[in-house]
Protein backbone atom coordinates (compact mmCIF):
# COMPACT_ATOMS: atom_id res chain seq x y z
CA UNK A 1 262.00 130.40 124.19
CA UNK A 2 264.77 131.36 121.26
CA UNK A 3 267.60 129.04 121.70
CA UNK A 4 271.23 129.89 121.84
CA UNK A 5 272.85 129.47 118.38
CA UNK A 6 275.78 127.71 118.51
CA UNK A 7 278.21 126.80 115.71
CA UNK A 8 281.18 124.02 115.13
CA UNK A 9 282.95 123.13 112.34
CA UNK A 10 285.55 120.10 112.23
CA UNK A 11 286.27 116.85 110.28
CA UNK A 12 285.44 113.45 111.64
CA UNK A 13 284.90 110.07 110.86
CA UNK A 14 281.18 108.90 112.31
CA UNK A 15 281.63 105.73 113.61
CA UNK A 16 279.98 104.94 116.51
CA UNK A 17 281.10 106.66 119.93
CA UNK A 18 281.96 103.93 122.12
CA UNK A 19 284.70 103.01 125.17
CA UNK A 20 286.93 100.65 123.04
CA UNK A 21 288.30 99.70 120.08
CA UNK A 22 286.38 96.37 119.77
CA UNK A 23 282.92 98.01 120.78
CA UNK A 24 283.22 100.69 117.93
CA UNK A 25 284.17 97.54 115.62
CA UNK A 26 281.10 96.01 116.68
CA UNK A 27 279.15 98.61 116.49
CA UNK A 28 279.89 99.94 113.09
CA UNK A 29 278.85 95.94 112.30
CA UNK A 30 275.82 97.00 113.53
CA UNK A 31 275.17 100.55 112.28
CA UNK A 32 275.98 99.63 108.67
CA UNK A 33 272.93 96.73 108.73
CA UNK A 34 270.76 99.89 110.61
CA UNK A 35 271.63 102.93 108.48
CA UNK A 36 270.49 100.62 105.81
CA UNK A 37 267.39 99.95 106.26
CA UNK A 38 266.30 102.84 108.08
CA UNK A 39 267.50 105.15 105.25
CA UNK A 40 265.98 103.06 102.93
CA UNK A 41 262.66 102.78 104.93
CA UNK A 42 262.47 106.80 105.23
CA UNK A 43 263.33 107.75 101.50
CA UNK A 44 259.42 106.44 101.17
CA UNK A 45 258.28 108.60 103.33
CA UNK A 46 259.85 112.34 103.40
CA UNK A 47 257.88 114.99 102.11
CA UNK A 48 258.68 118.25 100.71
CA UNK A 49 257.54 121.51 102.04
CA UNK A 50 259.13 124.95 103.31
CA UNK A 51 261.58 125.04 106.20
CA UNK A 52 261.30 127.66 108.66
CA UNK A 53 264.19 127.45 111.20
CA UNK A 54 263.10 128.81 114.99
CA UNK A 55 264.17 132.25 116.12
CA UNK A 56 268.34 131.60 117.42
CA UNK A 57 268.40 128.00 116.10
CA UNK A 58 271.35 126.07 116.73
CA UNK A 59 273.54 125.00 113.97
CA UNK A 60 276.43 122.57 113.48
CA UNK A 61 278.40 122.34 110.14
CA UNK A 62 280.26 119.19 110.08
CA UNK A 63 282.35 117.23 107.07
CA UNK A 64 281.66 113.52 107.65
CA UNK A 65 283.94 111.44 105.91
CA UNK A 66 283.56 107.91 105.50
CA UNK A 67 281.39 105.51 103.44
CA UNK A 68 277.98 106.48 103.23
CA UNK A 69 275.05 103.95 103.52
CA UNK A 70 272.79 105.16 100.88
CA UNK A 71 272.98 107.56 97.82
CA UNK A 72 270.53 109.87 96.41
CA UNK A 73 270.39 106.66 93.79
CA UNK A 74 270.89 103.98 96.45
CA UNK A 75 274.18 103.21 95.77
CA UNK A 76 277.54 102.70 98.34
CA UNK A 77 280.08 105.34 98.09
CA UNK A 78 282.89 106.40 99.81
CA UNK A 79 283.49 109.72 100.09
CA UNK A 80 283.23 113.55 102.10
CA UNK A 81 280.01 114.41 102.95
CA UNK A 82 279.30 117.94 103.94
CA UNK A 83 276.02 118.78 105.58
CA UNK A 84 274.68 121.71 107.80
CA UNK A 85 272.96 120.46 110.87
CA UNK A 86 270.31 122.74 112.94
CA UNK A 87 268.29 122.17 115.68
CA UNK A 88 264.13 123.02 115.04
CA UNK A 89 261.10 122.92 117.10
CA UNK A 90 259.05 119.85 115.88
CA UNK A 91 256.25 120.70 113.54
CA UNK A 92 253.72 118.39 111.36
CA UNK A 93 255.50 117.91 108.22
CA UNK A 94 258.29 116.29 110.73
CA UNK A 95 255.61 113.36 111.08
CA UNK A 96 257.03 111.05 108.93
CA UNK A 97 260.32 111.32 109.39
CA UNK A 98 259.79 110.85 112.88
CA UNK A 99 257.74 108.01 113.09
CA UNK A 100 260.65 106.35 110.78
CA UNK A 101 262.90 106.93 113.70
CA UNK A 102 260.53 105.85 116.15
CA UNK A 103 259.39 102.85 113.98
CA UNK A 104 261.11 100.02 116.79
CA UNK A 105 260.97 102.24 119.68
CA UNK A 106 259.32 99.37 121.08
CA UNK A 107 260.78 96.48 119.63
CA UNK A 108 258.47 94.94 117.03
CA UNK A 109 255.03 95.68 119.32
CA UNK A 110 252.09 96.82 117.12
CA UNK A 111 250.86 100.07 119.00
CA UNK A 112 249.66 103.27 118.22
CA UNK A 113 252.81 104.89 117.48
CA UNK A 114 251.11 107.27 115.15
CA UNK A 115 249.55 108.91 118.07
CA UNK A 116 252.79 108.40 119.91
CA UNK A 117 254.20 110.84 117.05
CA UNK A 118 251.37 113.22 117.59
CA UNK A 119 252.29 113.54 121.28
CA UNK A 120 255.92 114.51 120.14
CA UNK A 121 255.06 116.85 117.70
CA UNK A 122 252.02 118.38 119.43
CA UNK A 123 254.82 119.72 122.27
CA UNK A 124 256.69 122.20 120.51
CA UNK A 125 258.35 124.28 123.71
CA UNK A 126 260.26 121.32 124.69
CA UNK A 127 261.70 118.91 122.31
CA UNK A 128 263.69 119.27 119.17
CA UNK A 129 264.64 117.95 115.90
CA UNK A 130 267.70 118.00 113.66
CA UNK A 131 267.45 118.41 110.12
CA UNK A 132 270.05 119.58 107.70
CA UNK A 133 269.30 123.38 106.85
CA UNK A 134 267.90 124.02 103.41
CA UNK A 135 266.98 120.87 102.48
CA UNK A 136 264.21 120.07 100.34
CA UNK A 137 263.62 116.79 101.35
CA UNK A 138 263.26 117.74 105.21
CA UNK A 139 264.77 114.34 106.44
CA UNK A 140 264.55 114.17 110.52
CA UNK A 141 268.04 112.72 111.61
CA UNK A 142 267.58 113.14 115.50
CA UNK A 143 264.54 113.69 118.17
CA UNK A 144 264.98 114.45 121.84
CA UNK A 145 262.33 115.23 124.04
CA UNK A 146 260.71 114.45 127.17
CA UNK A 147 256.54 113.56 128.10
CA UNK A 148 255.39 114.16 131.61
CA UNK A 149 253.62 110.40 132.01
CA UNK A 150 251.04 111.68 133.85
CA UNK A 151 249.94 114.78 131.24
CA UNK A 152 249.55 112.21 128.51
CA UNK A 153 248.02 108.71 130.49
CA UNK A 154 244.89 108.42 129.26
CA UNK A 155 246.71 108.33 125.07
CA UNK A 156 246.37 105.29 123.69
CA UNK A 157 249.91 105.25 122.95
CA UNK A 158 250.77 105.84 126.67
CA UNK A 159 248.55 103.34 127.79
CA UNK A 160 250.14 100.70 125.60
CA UNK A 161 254.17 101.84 126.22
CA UNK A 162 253.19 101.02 129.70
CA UNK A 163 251.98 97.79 129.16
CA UNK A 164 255.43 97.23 127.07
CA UNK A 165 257.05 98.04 130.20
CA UNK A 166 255.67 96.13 132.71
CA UNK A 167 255.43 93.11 131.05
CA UNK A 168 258.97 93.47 129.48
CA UNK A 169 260.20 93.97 133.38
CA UNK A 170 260.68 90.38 134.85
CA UNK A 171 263.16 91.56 137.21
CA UNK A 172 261.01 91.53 140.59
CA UNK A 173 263.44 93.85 143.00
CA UNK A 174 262.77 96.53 139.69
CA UNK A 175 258.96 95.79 139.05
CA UNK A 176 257.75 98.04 142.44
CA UNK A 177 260.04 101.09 141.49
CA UNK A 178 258.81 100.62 137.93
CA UNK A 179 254.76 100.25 138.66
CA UNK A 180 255.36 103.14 141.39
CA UNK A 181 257.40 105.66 138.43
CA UNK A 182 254.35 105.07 135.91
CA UNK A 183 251.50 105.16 138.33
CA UNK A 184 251.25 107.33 141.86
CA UNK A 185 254.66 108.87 141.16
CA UNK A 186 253.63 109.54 137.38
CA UNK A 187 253.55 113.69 137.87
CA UNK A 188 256.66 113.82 138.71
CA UNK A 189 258.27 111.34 135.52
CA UNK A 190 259.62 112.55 132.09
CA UNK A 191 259.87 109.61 129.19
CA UNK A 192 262.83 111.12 127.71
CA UNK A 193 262.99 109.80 123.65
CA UNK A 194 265.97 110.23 122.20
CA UNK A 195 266.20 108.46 118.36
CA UNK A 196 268.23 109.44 115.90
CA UNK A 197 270.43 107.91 112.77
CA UNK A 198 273.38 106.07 113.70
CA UNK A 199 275.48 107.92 111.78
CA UNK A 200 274.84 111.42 113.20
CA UNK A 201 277.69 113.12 114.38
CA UNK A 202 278.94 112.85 118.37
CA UNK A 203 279.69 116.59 118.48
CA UNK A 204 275.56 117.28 117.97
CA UNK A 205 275.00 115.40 121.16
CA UNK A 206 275.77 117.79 124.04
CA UNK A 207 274.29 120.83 122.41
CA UNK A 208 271.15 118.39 121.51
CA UNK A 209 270.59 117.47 125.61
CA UNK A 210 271.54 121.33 126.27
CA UNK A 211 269.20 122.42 124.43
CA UNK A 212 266.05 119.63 125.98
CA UNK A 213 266.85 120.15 129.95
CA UNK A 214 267.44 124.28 128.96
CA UNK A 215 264.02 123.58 127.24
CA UNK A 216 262.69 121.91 130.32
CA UNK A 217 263.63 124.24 132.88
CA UNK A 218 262.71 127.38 130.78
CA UNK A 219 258.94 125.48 130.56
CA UNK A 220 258.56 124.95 134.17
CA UNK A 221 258.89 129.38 133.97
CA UNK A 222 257.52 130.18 130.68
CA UNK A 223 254.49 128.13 130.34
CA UNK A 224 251.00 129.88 130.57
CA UNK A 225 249.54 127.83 133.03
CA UNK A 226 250.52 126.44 136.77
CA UNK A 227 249.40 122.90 135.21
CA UNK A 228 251.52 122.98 132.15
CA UNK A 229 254.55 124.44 134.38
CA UNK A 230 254.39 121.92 137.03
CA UNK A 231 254.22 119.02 134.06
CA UNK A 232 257.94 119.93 133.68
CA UNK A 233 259.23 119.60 137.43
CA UNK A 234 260.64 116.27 136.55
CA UNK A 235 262.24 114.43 139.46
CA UNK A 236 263.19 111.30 137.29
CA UNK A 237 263.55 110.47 133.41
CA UNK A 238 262.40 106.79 132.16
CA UNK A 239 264.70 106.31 129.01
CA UNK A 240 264.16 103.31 126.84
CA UNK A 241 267.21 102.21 124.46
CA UNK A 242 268.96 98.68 122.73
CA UNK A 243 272.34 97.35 123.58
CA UNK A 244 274.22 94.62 123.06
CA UNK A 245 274.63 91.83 125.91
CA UNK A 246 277.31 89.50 126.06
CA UNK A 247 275.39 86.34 126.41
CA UNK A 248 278.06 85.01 129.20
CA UNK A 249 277.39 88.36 130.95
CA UNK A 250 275.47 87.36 133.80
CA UNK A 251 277.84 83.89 134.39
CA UNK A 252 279.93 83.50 137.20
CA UNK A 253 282.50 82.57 134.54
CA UNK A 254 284.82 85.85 134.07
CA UNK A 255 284.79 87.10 130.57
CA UNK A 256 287.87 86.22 128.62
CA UNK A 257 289.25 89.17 127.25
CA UNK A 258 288.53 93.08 126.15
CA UNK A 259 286.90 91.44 123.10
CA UNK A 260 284.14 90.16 125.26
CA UNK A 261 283.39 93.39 126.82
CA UNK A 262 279.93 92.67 129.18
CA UNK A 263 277.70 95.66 127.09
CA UNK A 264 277.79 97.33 124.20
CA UNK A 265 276.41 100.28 124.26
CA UNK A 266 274.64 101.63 120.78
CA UNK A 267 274.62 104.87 122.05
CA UNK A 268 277.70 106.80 123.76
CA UNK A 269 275.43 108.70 126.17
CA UNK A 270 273.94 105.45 127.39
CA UNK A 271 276.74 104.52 129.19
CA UNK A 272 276.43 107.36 131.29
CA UNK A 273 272.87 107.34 131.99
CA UNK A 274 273.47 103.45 133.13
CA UNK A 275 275.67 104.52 135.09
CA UNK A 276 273.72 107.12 137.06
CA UNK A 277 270.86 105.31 136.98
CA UNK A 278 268.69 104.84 140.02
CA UNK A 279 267.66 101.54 138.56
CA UNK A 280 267.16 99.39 135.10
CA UNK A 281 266.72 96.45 133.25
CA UNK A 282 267.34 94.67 130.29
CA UNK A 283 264.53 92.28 128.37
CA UNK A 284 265.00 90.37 124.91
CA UNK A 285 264.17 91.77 121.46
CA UNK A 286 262.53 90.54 118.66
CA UNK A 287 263.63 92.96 115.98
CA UNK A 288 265.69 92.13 113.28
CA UNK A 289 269.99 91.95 114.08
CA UNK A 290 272.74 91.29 112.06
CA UNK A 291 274.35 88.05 112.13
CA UNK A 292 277.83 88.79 112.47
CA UNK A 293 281.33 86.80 113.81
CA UNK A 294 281.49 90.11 116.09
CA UNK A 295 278.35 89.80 117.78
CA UNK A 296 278.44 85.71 117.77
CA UNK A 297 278.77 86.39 121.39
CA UNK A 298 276.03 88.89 122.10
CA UNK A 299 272.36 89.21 122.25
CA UNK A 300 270.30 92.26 121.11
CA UNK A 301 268.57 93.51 124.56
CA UNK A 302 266.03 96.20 125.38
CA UNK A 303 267.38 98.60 128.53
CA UNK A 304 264.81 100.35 130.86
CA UNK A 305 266.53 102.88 132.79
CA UNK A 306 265.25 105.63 135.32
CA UNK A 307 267.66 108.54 136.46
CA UNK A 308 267.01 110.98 139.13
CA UNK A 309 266.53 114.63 137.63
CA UNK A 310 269.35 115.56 139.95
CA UNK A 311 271.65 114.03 137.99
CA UNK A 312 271.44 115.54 134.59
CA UNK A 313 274.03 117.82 135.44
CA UNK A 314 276.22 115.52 136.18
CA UNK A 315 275.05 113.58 133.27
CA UNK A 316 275.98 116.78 130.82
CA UNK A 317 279.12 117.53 131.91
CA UNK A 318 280.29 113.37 131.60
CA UNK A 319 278.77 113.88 128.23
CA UNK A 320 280.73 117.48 127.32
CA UNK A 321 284.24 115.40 128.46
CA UNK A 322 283.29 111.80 126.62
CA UNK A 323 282.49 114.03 123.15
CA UNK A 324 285.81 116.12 123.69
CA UNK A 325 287.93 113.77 124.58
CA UNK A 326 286.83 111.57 121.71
């Protein structure tokens, strides 16, 4: 199914979306160490090959201004960068630049995330990646989509993301909903992924989770089998993501000022999905952080959350009025 081409053009500075002044501090702290490496990591890995955009792509032409974390020689600059954004069905050449984003989905675990990738890219009628149009290089800069937990649960890769999950989960009043969402109640449970740089414009974002639940309902229609339709009827989402915990967070002690906010969220939207959640939970990373006098305070966390498919709506619209508003 064609998507709906949409188009916006405006100025903006990407730092990170967030809900105060000292969280987008902290979190342009963090992005800067991120952008870093990850850009650096992926330059070893693009490929080069034709683009074909998909029939009523969506586009987005944006002027990011700001400095840049790395040059087509690797150097800082500061500067206006201009770059045309669409939205593409994923494909095989995408592999690599996927997998880069992907490459601590699950903290530091050794897993087979290279079938993991597969999955993604092997569902083409729901899911989507952003790319800037016309470029040789082919970079991935965002992936959305959502697996049906059940359709996949005999992958490797599935097997193993649950047993991620269930050990991470040490909370016992969330272990039952958890075991019961990735085993009986399976059919009925999306893993929505959602990676992307940490630079990439906030105005992408609503069109980007338009275009997956448009994508998901349209499949539950258009698909060519009552199997592959019914693998759609979500009637929850299992979202994995990093934040930032204040480490005094879950103290009686009452945190001392704005600048010691409780969570730090490295992703706008994931405010919003924590707060419609039905349930979550946060576990410890191992990954690599920056050391910084702005997160002296705060501890890198994993965040397990599970929303209802009822409240996606209400999830898009918060997201429509954070982005504007911004």
């Amino acid at each position: 199914m064609p998507r709906r081409p949409t188009r916006h053009r405006r100025s903006l500075n990407p730092q990170p979306l967030t809900f105060s002044s000292f969280s987008r501090s902290v979190a342009q702290v963090a992005s800067s160490f991120k952008a870093k490496h990850r850009m650096q990591h992926s330059k070893q890995h693009r490929e080069s090959a034709p683009k074909s955009a998909v029939n009523g792509f969506s586009n987005n032409t944006l002027e990011a201004k700001g400095e840049q974390s790395v040059s087509s020689d690797e150097e800082e600059f500061e500067g206006v960068v201009q770059a045309d954004f669409a939205f593409f069905d994923p494909k095989a050449n995408d592999f690599h630049g996927v997998k880069t984003l992907l490459q601590t989905y699950l903290d530091d675990k050794q897993w087979d995330l290279s079938g993991f990738v597969d999955l993604v890219l092997g569902q083409t009628t729901v899911g989507t990646v952003v790319k800037i149009e016309d470029d040789e290089d082919e970079g991935v800069f965002s992936l959305v989509t959502a697996l049906n937990m059940q359709r996949y649960k005999d992958h490797k890769c599935i097997l193993e993301l649950k047993e991620f999950l269930l050990k991470a989960c040490q909370e016992k009043d969330v272990q039952d909903n958890l075991i019961s969402l990735l085993g009986e109640q399976a059919q009925y449970v999306g893993l929505l992924v959602s990676q992307r740089v940490v630079n990439l414009p906030p105005q992408l974002l609503p069109p980007l989770y338009d275009a997956l639940f448009d994508e998901v309902s349209w499949a539950t229609e258009d698909e060519p089998t009552e199997e592959l339709k019914n693998s759609f009827r979500f009637k929850f989402y299992i979202l994995v993501s990093k934040i930032y915990k204040n480490k005094n967070a879950n103290k009686k002690k009452k945190l001392s000022s704005d600048s010691d906010e409780a969570i730090i969220y490295t992703k706008p939207e994931d405010e919003i999905f924590h707060r419609l959640s039905l349930w979550s939970f946060c576990f410890p990373l191992q990954t690599q952080q920056p050391a910084t006098l702005e997160l002296r305070n705060y501890r890198f966390m994993g965040l397990v959350m599970a929303i209802e498919a009822d409240k996606i709506s209400t999830f898009r619209q918060e997201l429509k009025s954070l982005i504007n508003e911004s």
